[in-house]
Protein backbone atom coordinates (compact mmCIF):
# COMPACT_ATOMS: atom_id res chain seq x y z
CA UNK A 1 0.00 0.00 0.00
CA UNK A 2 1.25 3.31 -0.87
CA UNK A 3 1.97 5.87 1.30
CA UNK A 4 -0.35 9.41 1.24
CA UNK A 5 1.62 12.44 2.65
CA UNK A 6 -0.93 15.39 3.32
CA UNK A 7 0.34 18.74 2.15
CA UNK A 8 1.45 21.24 4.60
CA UNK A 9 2.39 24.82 4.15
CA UNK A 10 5.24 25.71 6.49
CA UNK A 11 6.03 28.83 6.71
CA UNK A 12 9.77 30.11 7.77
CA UNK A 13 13.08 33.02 7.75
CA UNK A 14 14.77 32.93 4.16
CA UNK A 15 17.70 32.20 6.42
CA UNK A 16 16.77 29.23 8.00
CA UNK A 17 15.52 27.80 4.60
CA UNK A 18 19.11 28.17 3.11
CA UNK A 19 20.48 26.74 6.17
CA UNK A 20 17.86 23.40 6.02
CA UNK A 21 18.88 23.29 1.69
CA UNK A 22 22.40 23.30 2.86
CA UNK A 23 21.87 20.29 5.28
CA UNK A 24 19.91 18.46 2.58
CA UNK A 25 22.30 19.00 -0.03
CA UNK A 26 24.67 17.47 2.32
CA UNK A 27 22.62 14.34 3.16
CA UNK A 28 21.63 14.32 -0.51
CA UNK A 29 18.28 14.88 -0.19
CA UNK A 30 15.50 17.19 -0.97
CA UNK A 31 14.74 20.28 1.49
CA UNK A 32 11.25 19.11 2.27
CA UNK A 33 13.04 15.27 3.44
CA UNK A 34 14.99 17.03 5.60
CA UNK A 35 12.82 18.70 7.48
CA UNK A 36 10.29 15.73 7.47
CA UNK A 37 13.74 13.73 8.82
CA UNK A 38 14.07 16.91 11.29
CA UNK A 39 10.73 16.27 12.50
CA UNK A 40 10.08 12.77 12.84
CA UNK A 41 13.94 13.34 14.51
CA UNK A 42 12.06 16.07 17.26
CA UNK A 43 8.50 13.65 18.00
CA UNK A 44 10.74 10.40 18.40
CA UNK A 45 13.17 12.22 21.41
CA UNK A 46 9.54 13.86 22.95
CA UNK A 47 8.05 10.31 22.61
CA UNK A 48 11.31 8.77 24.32
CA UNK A 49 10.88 11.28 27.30
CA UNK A 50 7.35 11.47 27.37
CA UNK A 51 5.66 8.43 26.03
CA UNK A 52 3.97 7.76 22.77
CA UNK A 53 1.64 10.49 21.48
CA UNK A 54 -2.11 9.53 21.59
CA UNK A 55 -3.65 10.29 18.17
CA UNK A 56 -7.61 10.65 18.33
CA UNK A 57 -9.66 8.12 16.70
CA UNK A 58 -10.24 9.19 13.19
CA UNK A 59 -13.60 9.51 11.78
């Protein structure tokens, strides 16, 4: 089964966006896989202080 990423406008400083296409470039891969590496990076460290995230049941 495929995989269906929802679309998500993000907005952020010029700078920081030249900074996050530097990283990729570097890791050889696109800007918007490195901040979706960046943030599944940030929820797994939460989740390993925290606990696992409860998600609502979806309709």
């Amino acid at each position: 089964m495929a995989n269906y990423y929802t679309p998500f406008s993000l907005r952020v400083s010029e700078e920081l966006l030249d900074k996050v296409k530097q990283l990729a470039a570097a890791h050889k891969r696109s800007a918007n896989k490195e901040i979706e590496f960046a943030l599944e990076q940030y929820v797994a460290a939460y989740e390993k202080e925290h606990g696992s995230i409860r998600l609502p049941p979806q309709a």
